[in-house]
PDB file of N, CA and C in Angstrom:
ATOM      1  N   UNK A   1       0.823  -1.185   0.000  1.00  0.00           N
ATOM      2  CA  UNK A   1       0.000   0.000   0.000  1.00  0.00           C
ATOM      3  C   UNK A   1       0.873   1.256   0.000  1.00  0.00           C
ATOM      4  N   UNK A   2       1.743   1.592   0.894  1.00  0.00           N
ATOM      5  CA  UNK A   2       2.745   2.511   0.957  1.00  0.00           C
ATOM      6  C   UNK A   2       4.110   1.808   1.443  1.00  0.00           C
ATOM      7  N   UNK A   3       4.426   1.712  -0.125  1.00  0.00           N
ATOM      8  CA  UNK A   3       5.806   1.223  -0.073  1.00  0.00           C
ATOM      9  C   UNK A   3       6.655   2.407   1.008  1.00  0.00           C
ATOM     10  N   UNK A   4       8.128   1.776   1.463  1.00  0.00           N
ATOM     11  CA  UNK A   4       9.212   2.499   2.626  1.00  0.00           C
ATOM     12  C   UNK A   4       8.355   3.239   3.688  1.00  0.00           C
ATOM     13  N   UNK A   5       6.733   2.915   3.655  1.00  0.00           N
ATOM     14  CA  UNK A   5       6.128   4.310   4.371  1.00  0.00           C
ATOM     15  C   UNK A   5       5.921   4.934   4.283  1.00  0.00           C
ATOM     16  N   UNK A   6       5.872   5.326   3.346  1.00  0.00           N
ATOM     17  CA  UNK A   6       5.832   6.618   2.459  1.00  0.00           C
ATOM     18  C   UNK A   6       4.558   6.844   1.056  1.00  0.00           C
ATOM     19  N   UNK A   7       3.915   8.022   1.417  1.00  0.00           N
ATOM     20  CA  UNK A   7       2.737   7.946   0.847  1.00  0.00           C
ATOM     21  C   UNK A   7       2.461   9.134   0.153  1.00  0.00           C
ATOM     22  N   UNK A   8       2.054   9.511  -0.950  1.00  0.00           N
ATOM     23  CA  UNK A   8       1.774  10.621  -1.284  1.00  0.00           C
ATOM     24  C   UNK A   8       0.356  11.112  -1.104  1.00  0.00           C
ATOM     25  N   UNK A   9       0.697  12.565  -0.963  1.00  0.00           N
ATOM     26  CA  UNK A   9      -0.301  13.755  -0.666  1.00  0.00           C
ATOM     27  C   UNK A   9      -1.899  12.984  -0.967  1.00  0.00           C
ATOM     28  N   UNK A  10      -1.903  13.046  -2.663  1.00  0.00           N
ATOM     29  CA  UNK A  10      -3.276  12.898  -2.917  1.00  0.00           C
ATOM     30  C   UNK A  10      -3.764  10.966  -2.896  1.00  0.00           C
ATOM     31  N   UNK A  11      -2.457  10.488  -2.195  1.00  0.00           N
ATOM     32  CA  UNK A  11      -2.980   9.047  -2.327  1.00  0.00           C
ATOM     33  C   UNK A  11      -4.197   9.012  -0.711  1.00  0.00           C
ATOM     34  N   UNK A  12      -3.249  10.269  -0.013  1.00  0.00           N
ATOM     35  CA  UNK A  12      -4.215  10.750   0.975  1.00  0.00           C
ATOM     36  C   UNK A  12      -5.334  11.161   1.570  1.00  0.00           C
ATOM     37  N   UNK A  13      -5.310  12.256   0.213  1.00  0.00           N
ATOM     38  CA  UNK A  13      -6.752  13.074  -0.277  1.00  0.00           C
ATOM     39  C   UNK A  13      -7.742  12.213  -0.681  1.00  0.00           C
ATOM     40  N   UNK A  14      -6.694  11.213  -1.249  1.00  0.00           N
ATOM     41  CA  UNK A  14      -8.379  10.408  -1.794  1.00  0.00           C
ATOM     42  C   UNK A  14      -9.338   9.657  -0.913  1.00  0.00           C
ATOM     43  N   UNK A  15      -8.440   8.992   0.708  1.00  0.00           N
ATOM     44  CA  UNK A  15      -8.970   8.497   1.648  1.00  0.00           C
ATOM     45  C   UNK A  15      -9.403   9.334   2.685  1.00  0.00           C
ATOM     46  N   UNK A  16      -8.963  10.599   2.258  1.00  0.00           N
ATOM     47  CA  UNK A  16     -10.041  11.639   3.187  1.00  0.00           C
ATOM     48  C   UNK A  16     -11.356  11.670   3.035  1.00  0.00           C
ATOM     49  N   UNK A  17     -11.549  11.770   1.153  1.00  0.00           N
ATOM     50  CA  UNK A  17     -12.546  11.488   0.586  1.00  0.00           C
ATOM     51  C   UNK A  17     -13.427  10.660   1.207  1.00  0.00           C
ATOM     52  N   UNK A  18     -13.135   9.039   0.947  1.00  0.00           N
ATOM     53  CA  UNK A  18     -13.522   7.962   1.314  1.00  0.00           C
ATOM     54  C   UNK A  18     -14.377   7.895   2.773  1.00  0.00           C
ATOM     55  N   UNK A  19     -13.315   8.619   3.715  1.00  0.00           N
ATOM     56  CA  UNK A  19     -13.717   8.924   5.127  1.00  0.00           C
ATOM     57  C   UNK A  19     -14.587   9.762   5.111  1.00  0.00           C
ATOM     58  N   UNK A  20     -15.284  10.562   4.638  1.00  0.00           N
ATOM     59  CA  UNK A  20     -15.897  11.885   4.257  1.00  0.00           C
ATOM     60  C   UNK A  20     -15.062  13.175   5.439  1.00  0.00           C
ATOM     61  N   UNK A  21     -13.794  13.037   5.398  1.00  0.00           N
ATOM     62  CA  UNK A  21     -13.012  14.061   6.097  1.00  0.00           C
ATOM     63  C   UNK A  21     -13.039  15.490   5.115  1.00  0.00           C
ATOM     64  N   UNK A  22     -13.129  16.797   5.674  1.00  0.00           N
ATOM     65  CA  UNK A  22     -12.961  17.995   4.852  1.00  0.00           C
ATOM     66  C   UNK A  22     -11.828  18.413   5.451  1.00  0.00           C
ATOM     67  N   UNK A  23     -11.594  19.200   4.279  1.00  0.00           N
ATOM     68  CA  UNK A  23     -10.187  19.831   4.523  1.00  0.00           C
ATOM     69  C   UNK A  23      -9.331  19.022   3.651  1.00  0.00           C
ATOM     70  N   UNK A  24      -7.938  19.746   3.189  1.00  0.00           N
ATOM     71  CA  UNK A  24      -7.112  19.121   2.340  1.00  0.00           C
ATOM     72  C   UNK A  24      -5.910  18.207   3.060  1.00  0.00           C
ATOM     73  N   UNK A  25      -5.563  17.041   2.570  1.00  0.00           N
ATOM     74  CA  UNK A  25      -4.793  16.331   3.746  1.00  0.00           C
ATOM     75  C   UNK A  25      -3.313  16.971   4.105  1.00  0.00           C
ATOM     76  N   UNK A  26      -3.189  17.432   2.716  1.00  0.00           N
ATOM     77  CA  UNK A  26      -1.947  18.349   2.987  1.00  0.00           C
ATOM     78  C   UNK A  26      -1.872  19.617   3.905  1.00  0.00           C
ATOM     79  N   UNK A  27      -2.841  20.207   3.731  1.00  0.00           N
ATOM     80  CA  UNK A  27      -2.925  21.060   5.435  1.00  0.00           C
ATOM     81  C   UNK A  27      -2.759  20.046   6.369  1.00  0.00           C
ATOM     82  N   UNK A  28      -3.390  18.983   6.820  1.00  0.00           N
ATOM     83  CA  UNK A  28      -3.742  18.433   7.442  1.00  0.00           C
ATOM     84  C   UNK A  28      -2.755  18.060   8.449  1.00  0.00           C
ATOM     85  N   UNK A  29      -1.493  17.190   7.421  1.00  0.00           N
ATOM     86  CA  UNK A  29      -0.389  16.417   7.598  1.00  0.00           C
ATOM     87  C   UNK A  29       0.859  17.931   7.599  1.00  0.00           C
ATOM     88  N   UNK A  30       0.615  18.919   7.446  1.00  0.00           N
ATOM     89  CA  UNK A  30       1.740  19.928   7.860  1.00  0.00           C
ATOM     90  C   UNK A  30       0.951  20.497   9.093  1.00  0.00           C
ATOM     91  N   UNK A  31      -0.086  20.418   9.493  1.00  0.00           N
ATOM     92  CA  UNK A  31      -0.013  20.829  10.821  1.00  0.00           C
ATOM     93  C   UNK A  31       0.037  20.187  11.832  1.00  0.00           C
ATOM     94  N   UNK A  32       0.545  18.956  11.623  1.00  0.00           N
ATOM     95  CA  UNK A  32       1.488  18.597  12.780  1.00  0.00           C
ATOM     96  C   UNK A  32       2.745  17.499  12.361  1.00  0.00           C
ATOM     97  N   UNK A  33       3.861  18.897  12.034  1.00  0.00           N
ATOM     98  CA  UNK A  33       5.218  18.322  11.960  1.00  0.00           C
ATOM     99  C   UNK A  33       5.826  17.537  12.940  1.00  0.00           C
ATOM    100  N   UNK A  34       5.543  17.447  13.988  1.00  0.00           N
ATOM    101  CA  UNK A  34       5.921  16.826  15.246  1.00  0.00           C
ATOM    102  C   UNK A  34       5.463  14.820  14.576  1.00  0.00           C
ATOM    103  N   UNK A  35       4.435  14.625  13.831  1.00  0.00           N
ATOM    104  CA  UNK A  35       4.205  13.377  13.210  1.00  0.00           C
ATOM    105  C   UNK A  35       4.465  12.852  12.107  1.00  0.00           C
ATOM    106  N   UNK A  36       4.465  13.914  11.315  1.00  0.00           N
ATOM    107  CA  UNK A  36       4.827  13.848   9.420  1.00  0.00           C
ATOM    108  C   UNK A  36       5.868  14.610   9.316  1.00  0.00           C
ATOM    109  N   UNK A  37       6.695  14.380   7.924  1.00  0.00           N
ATOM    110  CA  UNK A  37       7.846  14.594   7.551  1.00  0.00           C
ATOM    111  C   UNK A  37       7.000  14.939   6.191  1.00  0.00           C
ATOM    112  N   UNK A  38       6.938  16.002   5.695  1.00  0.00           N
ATOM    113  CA  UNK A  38       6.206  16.465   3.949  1.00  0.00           C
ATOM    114  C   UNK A  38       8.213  16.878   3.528  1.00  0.00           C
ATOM    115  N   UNK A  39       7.629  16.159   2.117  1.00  0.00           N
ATOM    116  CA  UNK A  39       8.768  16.604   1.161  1.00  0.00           C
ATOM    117  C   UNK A  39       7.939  16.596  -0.015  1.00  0.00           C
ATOM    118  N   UNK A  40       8.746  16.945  -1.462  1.00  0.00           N
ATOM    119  CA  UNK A  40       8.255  16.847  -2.740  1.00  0.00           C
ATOM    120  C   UNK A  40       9.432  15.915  -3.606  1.00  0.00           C
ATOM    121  N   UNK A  41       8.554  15.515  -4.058  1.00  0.00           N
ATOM    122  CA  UNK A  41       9.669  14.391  -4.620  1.00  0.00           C
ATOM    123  C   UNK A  41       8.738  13.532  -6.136  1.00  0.00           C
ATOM    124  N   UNK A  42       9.544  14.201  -7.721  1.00  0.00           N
ATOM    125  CA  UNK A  42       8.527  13.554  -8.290  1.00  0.00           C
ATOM    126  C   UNK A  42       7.645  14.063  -8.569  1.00  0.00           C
ATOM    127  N   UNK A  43       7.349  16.034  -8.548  1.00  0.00           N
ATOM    128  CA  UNK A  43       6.392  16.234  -9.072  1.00  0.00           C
ATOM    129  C   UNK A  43       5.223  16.533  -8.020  1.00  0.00           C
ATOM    130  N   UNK A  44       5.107  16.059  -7.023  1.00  0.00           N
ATOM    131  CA  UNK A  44       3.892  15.491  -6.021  1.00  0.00           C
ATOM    132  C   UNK A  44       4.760  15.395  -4.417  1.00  0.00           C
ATOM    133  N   UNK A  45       4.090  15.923  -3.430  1.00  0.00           N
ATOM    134  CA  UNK A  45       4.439  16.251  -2.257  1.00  0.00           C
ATOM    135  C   UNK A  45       3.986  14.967  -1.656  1.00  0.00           C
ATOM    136  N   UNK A  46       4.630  14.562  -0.600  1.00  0.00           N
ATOM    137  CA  UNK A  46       5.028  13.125  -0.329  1.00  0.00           C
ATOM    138  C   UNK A  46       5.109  13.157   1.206  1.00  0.00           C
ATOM    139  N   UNK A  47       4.890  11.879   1.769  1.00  0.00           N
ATOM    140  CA  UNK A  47       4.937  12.300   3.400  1.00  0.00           C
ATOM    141  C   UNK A  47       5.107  10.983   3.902  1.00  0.00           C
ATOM    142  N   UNK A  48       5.579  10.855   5.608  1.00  0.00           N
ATOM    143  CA  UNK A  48       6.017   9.406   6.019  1.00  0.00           C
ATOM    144  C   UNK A  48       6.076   9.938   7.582  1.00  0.00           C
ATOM    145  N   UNK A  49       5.997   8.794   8.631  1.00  0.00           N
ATOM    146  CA  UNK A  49       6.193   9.309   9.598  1.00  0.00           C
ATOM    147  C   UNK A  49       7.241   9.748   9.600  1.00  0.00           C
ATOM    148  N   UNK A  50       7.474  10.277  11.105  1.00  0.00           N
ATOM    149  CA  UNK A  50       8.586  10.722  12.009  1.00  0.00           C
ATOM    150  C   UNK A  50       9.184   9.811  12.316  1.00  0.00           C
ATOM    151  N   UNK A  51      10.709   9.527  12.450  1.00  0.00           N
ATOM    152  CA  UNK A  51      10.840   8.692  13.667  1.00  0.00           C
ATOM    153  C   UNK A  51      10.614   8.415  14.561  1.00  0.00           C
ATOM    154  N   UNK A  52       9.806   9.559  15.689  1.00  0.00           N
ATOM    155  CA  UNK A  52       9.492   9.593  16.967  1.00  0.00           C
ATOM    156  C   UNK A  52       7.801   8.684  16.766  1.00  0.00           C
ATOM    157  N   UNK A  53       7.432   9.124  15.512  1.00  0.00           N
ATOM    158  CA  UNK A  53       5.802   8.110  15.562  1.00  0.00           C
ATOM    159  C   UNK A  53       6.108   6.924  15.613  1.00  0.00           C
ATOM    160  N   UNK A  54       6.910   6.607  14.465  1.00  0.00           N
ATOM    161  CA  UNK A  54       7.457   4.977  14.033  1.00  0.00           C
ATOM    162  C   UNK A  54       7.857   4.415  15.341  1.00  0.00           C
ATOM    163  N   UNK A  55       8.710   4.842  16.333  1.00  0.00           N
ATOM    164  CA  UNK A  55       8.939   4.342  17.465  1.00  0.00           C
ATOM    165  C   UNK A  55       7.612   3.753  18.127  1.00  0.00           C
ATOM    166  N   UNK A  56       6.712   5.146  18.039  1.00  0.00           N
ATOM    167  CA  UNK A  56       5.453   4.869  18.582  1.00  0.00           C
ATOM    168  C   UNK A  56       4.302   3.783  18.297  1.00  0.00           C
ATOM    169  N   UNK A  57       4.522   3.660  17.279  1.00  0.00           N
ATOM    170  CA  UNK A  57       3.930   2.355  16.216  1.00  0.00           C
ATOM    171  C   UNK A  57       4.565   1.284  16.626  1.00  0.00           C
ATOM    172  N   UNK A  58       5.464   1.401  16.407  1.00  0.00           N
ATOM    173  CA  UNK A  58       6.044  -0.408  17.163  1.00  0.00           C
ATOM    174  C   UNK A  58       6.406  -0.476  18.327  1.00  0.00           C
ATOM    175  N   UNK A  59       6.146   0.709  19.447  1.00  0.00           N
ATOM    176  CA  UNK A  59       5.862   0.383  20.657  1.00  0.00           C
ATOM    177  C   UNK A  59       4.323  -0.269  20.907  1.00  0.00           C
ATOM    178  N   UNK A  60       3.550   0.500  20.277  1.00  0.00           N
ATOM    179  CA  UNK A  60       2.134   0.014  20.445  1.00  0.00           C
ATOM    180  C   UNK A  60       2.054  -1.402  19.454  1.00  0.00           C
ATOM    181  N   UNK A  61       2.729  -1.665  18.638  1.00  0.00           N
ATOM    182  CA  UNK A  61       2.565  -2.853  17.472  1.00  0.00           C
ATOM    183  C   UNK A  61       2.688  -4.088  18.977  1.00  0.00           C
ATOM    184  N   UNK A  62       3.822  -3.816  19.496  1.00  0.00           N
ATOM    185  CA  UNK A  62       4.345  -4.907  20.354  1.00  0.00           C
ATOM    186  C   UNK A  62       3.949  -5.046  21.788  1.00  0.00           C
ATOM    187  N   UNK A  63       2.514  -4.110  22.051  1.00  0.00           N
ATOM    188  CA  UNK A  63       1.842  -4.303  22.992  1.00  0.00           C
ATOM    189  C   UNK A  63       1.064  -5.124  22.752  1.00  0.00           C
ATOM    190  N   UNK A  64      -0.055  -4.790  21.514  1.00  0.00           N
ATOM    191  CA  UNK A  64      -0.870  -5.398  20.760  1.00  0.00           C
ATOM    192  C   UNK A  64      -0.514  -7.006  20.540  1.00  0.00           C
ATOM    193  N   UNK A  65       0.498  -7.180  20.636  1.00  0.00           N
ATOM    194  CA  UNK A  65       1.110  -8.636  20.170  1.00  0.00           C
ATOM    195  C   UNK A  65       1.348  -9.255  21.339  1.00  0.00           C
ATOM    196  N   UNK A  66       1.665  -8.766  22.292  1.00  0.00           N
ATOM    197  CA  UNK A  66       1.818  -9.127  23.636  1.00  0.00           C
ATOM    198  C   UNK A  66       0.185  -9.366  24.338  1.00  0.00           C
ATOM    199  N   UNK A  67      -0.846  -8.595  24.426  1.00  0.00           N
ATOM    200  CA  UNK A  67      -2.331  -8.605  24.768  1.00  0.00           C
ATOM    201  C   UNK A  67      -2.352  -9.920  23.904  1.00  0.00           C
ATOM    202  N   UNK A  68      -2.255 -10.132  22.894  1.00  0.00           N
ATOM    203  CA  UNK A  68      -2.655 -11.439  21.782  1.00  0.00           C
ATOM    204  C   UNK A  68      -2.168 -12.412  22.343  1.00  0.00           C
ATOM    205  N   UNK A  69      -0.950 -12.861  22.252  1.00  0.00           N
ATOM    206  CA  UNK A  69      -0.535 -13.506  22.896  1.00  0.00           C
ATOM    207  C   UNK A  69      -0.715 -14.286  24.125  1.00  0.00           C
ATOM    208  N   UNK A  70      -1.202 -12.868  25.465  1.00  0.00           N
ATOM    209  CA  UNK A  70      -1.825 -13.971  26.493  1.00  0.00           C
ATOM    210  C   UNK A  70      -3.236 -14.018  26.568  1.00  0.00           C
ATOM    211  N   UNK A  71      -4.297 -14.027  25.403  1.00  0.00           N
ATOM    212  CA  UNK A  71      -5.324 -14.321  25.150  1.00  0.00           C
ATOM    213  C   UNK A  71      -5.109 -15.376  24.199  1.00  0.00           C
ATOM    214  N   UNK A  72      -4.033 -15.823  23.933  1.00  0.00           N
ATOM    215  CA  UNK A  72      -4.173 -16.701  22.839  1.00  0.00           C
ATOM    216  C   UNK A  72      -3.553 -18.236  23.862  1.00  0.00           C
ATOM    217  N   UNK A  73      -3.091 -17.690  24.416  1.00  0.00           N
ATOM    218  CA  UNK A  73      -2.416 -19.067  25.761  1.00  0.00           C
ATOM    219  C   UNK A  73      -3.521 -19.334  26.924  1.00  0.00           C
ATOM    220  N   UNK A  74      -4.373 -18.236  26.947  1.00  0.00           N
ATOM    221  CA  UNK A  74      -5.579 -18.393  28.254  1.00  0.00           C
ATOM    222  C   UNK A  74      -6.377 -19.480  27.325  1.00  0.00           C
ATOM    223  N   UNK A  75      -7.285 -18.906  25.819  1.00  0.00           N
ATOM    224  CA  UNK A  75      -7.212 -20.182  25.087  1.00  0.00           C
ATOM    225  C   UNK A  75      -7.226 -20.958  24.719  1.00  0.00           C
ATOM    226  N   UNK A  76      -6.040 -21.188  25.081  1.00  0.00           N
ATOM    227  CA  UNK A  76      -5.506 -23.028  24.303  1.00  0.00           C
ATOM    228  C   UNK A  76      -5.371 -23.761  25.688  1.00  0.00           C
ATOM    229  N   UNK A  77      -4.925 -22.730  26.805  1.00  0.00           N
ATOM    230  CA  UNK A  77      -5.422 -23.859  28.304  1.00  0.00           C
ATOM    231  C   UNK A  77      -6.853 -24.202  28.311  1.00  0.00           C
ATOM    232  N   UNK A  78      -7.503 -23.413  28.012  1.00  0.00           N
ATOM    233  CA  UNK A  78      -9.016 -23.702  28.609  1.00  0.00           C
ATOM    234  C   UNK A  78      -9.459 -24.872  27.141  1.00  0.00           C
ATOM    235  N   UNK A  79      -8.752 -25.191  25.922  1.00  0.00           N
ATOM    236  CA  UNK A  79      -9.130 -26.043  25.686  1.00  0.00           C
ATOM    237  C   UNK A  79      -8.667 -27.633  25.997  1.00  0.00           C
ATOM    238  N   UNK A  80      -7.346 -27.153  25.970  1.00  0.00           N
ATOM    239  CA  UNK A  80      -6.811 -28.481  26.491  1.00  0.00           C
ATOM    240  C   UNK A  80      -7.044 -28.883  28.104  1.00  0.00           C
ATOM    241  N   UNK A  81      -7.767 -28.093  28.796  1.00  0.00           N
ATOM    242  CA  UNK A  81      -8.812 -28.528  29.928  1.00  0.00           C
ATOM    243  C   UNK A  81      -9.444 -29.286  29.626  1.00  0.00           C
ATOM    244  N   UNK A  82     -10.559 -28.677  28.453  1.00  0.00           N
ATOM    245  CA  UNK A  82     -11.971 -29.346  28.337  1.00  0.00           C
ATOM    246  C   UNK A  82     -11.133 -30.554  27.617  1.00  0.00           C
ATOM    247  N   UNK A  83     -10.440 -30.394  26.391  1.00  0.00           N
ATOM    248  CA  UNK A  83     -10.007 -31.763  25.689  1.00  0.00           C
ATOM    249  C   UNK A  83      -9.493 -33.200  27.072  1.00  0.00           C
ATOM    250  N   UNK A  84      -9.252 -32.215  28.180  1.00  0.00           N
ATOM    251  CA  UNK A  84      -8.915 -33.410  29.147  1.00  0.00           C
ATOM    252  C   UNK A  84      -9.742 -34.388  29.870  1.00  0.00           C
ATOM    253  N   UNK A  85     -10.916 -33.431  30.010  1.00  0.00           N
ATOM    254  CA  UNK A  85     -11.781 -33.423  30.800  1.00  0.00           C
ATOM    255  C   UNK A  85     -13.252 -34.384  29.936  1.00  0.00           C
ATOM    256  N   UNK A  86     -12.875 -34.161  28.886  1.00  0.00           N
ATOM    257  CA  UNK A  86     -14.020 -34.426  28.018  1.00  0.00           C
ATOM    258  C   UNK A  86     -14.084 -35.074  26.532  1.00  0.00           C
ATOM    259  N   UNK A  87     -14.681 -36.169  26.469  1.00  0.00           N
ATOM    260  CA  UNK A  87     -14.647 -36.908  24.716  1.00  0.00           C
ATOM    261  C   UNK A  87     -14.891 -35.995  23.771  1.00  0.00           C
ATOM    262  N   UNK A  88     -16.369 -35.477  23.907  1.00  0.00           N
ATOM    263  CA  UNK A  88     -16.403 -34.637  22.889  1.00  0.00           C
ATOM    264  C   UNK A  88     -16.294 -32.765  23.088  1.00  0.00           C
ATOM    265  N   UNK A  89     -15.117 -32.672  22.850  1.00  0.00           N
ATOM    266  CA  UNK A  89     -14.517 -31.204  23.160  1.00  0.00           C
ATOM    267  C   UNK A  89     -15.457 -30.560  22.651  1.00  0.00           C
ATOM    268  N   UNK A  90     -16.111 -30.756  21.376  1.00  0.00           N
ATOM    269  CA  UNK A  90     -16.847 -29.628  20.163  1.00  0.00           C
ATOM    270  C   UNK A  90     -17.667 -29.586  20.930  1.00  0.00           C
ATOM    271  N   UNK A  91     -18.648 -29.802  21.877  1.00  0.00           N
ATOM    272  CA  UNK A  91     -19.729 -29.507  22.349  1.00  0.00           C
ATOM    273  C   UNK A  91     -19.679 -28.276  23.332  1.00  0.00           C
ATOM    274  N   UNK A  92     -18.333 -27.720  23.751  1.00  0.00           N
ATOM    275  CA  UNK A  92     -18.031 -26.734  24.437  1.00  0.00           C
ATOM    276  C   UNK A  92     -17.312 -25.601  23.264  1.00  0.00           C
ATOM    277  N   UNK A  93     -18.201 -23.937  23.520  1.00  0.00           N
ATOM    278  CA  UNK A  93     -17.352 -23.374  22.936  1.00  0.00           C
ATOM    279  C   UNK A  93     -16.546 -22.297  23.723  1.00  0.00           C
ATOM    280  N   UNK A  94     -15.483 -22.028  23.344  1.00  0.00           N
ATOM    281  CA  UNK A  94     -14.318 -21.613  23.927  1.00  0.00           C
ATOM    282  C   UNK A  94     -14.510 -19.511  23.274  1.00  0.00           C
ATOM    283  N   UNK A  95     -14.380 -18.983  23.863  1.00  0.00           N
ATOM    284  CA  UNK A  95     -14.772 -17.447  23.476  1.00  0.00           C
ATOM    285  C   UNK A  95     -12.926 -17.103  23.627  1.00  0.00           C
TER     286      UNK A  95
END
């Protein structure tokens, strides 16, 4: 979708659209430099996070994966309970 991260202006505009967001994304994404990096490159103004977001993204990526994780082990105990406990496991469902 956005190759290196990197996305241009109106590939933007068009999912503002989509969103029914007003306003142009390029205002949007220069008023807050603290998240976006705008350059032009190619004709067409271009944008990608910050480093300081990207950090932020795969701090939160690897929370998200961590929450998964011990919902995904709570789980597989509570089936291999019932599978212990019981012939026919399928008759129990597991949330």
């Amino acid at each position: 979708m956005c190759p290196d991260h990197v996305a241009s202006v109106n590939f933007l505009q068009r999912k503002f659209k989509t969103l029914d967001l007003q306003g142009k994304a390029l205002n949007w994404v220069k008023k807050y430099p603290c998240c976006f990096e705008v350059y032009f490159n190619d004709d067409e103004y271009r944008c990608r996070l910050t480093k300081k977001m990207m950090l932020l993204v795969q701090e939160e990526e690897e929370t998200v994966k961590d929450m998964q994780e011990t919902v995904f082990v709570e789980r597989l105990a509570k089936l291999l309970i019932i599978g212990s406990t019981s012939r026919n496991s399928m008759k129990y469902k597991i949330i």
